[in-house]
N, C-alpha and C. Protein backbone atom coordinates (compact mmCIF):
# COMPACT_ATOMS: atom_id res chain seq x y z
N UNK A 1 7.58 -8.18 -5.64
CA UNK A 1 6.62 -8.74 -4.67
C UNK A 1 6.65 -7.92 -3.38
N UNK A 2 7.45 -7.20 -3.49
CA UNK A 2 8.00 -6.42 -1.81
C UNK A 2 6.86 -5.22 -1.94
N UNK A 3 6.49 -4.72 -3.25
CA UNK A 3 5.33 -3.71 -3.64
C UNK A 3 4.20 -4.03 -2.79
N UNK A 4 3.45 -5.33 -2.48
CA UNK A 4 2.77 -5.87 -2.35
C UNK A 4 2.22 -5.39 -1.09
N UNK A 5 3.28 -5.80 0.08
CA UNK A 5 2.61 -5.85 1.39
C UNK A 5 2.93 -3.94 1.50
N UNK A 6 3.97 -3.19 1.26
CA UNK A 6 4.15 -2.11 1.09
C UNK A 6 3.28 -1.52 1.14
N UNK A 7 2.59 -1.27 0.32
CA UNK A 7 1.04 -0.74 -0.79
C UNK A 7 0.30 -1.52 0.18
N UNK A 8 -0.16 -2.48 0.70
CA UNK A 8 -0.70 -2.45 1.85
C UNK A 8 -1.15 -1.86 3.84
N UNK A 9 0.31 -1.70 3.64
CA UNK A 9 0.89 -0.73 4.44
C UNK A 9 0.15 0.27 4.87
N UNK A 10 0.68 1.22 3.53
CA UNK A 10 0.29 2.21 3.54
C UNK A 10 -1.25 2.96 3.26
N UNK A 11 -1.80 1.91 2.63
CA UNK A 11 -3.32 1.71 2.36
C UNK A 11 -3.86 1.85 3.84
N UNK A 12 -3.52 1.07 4.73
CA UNK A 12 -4.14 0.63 5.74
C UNK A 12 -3.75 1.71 6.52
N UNK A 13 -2.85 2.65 6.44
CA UNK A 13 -2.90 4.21 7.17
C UNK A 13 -3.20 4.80 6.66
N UNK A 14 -4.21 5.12 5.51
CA UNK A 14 -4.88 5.97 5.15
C UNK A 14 -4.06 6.94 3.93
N UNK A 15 -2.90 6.11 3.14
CA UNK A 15 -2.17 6.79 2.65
C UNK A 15 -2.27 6.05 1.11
N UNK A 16 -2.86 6.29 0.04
CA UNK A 16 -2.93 5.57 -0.61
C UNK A 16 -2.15 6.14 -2.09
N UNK A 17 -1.02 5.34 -1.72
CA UNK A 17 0.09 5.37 -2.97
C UNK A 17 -0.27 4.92 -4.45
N UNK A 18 -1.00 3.76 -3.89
CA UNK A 18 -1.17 3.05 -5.51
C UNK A 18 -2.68 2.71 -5.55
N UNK A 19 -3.56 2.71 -6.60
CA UNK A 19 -4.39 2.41 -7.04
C UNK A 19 -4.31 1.24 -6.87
N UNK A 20 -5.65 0.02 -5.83
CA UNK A 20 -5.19 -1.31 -6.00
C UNK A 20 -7.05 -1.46 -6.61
């Protein structure tokens, strides 16, 4: 569940780790 906000994170700086 810790994936979650993580992968949000980083989404939201323009860094996109995971396919959501």
């Amino acid at each position: 569940m810790s994936l979650v906000p993580i992968v949000v994170e980083q989404t939201n700086r323009g860094e996109r780790a995971y396919d959501i």
